[in-house]
Protein backbone atom coordinates (compact mmCIF):
# COMPACT_ATOMS: atom_id res chain seq x y z
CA UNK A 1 0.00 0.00 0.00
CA UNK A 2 2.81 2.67 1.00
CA UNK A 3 3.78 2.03 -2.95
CA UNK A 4 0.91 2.35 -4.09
CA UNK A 5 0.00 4.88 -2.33
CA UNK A 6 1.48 6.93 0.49
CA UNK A 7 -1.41 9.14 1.37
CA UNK A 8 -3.56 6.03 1.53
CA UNK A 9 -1.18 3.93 3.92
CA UNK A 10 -0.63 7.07 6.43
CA UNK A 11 -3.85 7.93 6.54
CA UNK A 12 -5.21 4.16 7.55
CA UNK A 13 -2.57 2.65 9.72
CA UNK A 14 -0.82 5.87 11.05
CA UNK A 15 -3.93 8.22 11.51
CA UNK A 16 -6.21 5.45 12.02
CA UNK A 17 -3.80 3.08 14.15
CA UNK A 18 -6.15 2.04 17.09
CA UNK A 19 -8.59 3.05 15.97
CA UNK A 20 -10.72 0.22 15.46
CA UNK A 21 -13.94 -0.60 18.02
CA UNK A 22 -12.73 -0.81 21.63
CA UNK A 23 -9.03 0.13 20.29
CA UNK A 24 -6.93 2.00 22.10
CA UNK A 25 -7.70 5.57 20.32
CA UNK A 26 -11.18 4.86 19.47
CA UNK A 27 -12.83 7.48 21.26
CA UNK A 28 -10.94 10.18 18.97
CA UNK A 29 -13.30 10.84 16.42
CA UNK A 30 -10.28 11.68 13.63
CA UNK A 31 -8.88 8.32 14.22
CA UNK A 32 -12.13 6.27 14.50
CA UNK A 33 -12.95 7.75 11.32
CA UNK A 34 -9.22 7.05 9.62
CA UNK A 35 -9.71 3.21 10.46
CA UNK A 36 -13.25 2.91 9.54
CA UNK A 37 -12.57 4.58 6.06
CA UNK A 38 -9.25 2.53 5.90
CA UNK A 39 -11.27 -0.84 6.59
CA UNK A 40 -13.59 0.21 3.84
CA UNK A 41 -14.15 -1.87 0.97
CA UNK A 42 -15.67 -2.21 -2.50
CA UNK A 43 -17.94 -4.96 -3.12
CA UNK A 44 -15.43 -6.55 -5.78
CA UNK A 45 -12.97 -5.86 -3.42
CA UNK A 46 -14.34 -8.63 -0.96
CA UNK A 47 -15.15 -10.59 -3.72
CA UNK A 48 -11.53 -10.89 -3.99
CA UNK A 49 -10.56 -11.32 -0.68
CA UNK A 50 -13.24 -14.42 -0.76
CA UNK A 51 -11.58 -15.67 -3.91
CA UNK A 52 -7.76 -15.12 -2.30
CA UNK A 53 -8.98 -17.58 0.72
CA UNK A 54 -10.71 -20.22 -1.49
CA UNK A 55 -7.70 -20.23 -3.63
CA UNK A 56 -5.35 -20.83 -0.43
CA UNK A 57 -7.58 -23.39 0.55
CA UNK A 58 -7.51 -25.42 -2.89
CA UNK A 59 -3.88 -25.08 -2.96
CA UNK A 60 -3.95 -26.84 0.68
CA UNK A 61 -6.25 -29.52 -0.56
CA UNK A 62 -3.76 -30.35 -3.46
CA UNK A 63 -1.15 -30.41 -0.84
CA UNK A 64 -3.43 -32.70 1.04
CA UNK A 65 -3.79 -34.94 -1.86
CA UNK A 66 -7.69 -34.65 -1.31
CA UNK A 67 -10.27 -34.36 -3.78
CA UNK A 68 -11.79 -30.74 -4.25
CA UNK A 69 -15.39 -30.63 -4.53
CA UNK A 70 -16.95 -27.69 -6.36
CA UNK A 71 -20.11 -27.90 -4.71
CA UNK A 72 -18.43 -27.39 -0.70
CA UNK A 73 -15.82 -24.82 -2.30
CA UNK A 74 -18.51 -22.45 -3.86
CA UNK A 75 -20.72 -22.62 -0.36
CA UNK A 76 -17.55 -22.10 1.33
CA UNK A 77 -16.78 -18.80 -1.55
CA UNK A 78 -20.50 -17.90 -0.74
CA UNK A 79 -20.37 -17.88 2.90
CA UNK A 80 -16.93 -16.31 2.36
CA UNK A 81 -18.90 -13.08 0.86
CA UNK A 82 -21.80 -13.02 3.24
CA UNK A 83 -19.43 -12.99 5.86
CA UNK A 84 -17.41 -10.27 4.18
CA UNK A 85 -20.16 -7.66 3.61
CA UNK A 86 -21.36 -8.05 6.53
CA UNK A 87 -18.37 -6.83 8.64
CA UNK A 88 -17.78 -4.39 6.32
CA UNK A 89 -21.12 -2.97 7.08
CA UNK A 90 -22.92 -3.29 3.61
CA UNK A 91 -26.20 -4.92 2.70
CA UNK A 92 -26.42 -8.57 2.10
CA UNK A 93 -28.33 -9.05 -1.30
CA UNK A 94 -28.90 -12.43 -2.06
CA UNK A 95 -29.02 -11.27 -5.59
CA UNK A 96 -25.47 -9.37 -5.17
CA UNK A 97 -24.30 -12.28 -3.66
CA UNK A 98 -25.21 -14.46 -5.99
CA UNK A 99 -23.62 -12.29 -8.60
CA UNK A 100 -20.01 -12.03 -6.69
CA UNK A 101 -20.01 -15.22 -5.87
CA UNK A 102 -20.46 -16.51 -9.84
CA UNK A 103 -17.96 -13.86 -10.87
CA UNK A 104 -15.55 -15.27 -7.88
CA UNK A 105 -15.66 -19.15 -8.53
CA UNK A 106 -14.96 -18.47 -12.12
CA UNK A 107 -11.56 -17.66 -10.89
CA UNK A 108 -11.55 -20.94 -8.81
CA UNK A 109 -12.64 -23.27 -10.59
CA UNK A 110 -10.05 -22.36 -13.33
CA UNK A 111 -7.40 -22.86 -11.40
CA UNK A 112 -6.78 -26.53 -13.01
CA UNK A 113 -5.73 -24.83 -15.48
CA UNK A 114 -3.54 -22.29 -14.41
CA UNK A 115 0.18 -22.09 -15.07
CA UNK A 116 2.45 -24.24 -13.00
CA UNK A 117 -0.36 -24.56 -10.16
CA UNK A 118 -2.57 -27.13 -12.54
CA UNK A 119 1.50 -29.29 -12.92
CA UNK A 120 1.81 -29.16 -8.95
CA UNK A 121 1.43 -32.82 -8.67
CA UNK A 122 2.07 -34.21 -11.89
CA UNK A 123 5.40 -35.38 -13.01
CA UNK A 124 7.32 -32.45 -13.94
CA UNK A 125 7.22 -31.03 -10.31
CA UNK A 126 9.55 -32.67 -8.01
CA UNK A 127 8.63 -31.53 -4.60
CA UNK A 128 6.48 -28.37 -3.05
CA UNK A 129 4.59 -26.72 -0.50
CA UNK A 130 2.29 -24.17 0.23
CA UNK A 131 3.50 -21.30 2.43
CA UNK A 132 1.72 -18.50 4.65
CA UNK A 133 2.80 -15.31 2.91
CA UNK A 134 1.43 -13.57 5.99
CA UNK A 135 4.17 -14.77 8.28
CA UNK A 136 6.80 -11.57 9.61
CA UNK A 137 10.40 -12.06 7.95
CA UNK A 138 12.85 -9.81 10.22
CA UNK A 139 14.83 -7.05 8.58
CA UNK A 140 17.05 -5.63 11.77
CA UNK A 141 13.89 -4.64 13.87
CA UNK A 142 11.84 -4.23 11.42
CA UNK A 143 8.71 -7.19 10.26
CA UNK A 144 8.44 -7.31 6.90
CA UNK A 145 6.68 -9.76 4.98
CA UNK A 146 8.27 -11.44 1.86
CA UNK A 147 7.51 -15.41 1.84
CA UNK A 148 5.98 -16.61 -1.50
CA UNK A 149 2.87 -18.14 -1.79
CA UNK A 150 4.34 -21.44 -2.46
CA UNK A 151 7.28 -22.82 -3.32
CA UNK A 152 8.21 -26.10 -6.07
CA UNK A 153 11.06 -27.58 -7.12
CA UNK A 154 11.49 -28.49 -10.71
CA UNK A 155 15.34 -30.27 -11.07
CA UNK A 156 17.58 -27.81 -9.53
CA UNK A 157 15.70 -24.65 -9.68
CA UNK A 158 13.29 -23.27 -7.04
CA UNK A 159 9.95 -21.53 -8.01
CA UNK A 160 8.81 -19.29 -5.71
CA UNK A 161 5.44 -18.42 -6.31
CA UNK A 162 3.34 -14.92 -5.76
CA UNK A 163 -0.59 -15.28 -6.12
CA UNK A 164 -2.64 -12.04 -7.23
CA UNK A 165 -6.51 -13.06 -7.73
CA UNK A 166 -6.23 -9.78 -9.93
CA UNK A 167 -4.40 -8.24 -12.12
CA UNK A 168 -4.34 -5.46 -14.60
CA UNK A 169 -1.51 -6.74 -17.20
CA UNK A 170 0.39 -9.89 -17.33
CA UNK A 171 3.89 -7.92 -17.02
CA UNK A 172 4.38 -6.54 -13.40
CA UNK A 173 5.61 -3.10 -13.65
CA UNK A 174 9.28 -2.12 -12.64
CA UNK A 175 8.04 -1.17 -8.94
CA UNK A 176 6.21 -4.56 -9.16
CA UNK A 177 9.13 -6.41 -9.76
CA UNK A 178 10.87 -5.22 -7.25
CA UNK A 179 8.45 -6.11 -4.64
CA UNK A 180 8.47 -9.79 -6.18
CA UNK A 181 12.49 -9.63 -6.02
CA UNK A 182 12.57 -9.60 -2.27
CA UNK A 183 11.25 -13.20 -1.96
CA UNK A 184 14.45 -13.73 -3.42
CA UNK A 185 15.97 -11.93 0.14
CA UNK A 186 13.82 -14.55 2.03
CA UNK A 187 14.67 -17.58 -0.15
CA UNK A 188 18.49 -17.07 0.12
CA UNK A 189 18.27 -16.66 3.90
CA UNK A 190 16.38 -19.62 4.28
CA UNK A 191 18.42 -22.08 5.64
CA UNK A 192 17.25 -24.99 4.21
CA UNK A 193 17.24 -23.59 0.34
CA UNK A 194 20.53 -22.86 -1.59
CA UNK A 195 22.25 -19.47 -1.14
CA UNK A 196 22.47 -18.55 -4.71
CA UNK A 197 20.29 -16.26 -6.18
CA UNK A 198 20.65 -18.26 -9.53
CA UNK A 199 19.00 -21.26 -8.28
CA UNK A 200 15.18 -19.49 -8.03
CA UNK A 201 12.73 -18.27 -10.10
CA UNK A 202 10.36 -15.71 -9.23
CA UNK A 203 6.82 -16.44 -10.56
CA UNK A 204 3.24 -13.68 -10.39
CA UNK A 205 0.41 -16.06 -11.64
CA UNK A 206 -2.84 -14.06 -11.07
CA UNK A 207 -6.52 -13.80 -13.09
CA UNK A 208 -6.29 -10.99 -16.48
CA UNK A 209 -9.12 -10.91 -18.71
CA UNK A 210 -11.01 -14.13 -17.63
CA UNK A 211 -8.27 -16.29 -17.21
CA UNK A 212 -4.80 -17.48 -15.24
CA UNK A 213 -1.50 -15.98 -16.51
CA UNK A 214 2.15 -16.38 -15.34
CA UNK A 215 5.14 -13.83 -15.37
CA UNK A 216 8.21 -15.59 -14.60
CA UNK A 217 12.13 -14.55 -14.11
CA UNK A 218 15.35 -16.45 -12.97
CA UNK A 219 16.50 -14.76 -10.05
CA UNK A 220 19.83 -12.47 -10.02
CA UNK A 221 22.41 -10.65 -7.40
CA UNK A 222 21.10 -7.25 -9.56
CA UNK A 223 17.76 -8.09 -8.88
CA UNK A 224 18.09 -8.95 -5.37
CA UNK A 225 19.99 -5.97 -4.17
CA UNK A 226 17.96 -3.44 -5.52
CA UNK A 227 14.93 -5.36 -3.86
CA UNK A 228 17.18 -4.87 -1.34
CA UNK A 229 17.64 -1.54 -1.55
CA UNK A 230 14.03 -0.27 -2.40
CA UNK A 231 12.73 -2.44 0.98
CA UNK A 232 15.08 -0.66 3.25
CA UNK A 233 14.11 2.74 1.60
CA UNK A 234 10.69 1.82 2.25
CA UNK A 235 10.94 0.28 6.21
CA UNK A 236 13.58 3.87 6.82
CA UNK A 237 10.12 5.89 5.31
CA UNK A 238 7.73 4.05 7.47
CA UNK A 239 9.83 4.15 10.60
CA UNK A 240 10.03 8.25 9.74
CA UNK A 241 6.13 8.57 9.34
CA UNK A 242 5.41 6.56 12.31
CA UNK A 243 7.64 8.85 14.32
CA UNK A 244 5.84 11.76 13.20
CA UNK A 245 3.09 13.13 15.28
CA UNK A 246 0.04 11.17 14.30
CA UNK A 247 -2.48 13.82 15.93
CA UNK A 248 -1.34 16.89 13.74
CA UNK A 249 0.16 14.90 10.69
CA UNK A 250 -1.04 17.11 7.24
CA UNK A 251 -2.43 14.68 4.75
CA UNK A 252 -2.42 17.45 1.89
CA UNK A 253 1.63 17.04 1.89
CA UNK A 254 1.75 13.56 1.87
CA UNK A 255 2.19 11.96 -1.93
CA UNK A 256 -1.02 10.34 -3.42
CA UNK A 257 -0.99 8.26 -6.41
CA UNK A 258 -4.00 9.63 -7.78
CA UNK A 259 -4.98 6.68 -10.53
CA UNK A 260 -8.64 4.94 -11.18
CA UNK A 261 -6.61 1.72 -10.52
CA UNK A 262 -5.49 2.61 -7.00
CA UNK A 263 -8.60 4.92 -5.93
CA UNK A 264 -11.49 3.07 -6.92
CA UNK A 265 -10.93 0.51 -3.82
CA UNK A 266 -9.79 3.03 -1.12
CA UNK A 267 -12.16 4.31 1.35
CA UNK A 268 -10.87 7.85 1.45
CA UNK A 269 -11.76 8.85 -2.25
CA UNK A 270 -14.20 10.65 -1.64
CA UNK A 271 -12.95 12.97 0.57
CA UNK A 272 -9.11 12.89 -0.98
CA UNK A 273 -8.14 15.99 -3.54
CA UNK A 274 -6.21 13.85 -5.50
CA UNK A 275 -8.59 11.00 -5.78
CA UNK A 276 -8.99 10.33 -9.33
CA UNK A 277 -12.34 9.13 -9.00
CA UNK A 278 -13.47 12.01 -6.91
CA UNK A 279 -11.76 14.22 -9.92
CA UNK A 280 -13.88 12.48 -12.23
CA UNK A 281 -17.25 12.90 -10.65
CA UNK A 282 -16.79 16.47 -10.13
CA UNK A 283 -15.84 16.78 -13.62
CA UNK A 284 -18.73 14.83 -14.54
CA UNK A 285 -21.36 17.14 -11.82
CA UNK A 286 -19.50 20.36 -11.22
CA UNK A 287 -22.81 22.01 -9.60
CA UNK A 288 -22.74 19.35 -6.70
């Protein structure tokens, strides 16, 4: 998110930290507000939060060696989504739900034939495992998270997989690959994978126009250390910004990335000047 978009990030986990009900600075209306807005989400947006889960847990059942049943995984997708808009505060439609939930298990039940994930246990993968992306990787004193989604082994090259359950282009962009590089940071550290950055490759397999792609790169020293060097840029800007004084912290001089993409699922659009999709709506009804 910090990326993405600065504004965004400082505004929901600096503003808004502890702010959520019964948090620590929930009686502050500023910051109650920051971490509602922050929490926010777009319908679509929880679709693919439902479809991110499902996909973990079909990955787990191939692990498992298990049979997948489509009937339990779409109940499971739709309960997923009920679940969703209801914390997020929204009304539950049977006919939306119905609607995300078709437009979610699309992306599911696909996934047999998705790159590399549909060969996981045929005969051209050796060995794998699935892996909690979620789980802190220490940088000095800093948690950062940079584990792959999974990892395979094919001969004597490790794949280390990222999983996107959207995507806007098959190519990640040159800030994109950078993020992907630091799994390479992880991988090299691990102690029970080989130290050389030659020995991985980096995959993004996510869902663009109605189907499962794959970008893929061997890994390299080049690659690594500017991952490297753009991850300790970033944890030196957060430890800066969380230093700052979150009561009196001026959102107007923080950098937004003001781009449909990034502003159509944030919760402060509507209230952000450089919000591209506020900026379009005004253009669209000046008078309101």
């Amino acid at each position: 998110m910090l990326n993405e978009c600065p504004r965004r990030y400082v505004h929901s986990n600096v503003v808004g930290r502890g702010g959520w009900p019964g948090g620590p600075r929930s009686q502050n209306p500023r910051v109650a507000r920051a971490w509602q807005l922050g929490n926010k989400r777009n319908q679509n947006d929880l679709m693919l939060r439902a479809v991110n889960d499902s996909v973990k847990e079909w990955i787990s059942i191939q692990y498992r060696g298990e049979e997948w049943s489509e009937a339990h995984a779409k109940n499971e997708m739709t309960a997923r989504i009920r679940n969703f808009l209801k914390e997020n505060g929204g009304e539950i439609d049977d006919e939306i739900v119905n609607k995300l939930t078709g437009e979610g298990f699309r992306r599911l039940s696909a996934l047999n034939r998705a790159p590399l994930l549909s060969q996981l246990n045929g005969n051209r993968v050796d060995e794998w495992m699935p892996l909690n992306r979620l789980e802190a990787h220490w940088v000095g004193n800093s948690r950062v998270y940079t584990v792959p989604d999974l990892i395979a082994r094919i001969g004597e090259k490790w794949h280390l997989v990222r999983l996107s359950s959207q995507m806007w282009r098959r190519v990640p962009s040159e800030i994109q690959q950078l993020e992907l590089g630091v799994m390479l940071n992880w991988a090299v550290e691990e102690p029970s994978l080989p130290n050389c950055v030659e020995k991985f490759v980096i995959h993004r397999i996510g869902w663009v126009n109605h189907r499962w792609l794959s970008w893929k790169q061997r890994g390299s020293n080049v690659w690594k250390d500017a991952s490297q060097v753009m991850l300790a840029h970033d944890i030196k800007e957060l430890q800066f910004i969380h230093m700052r004084n979150q009561e009196s912290v001026d959102l107007d001089k923080v950098a937004a990335n003001g781009t449909k993409n990034n502003c159509k699922n944030c919760g402060f659009r509507g209230e952000c000047p450089s919000s591209a999709i506020a900026n379009a709506n005004y253009k669209l009804n000046p008078k309101q």
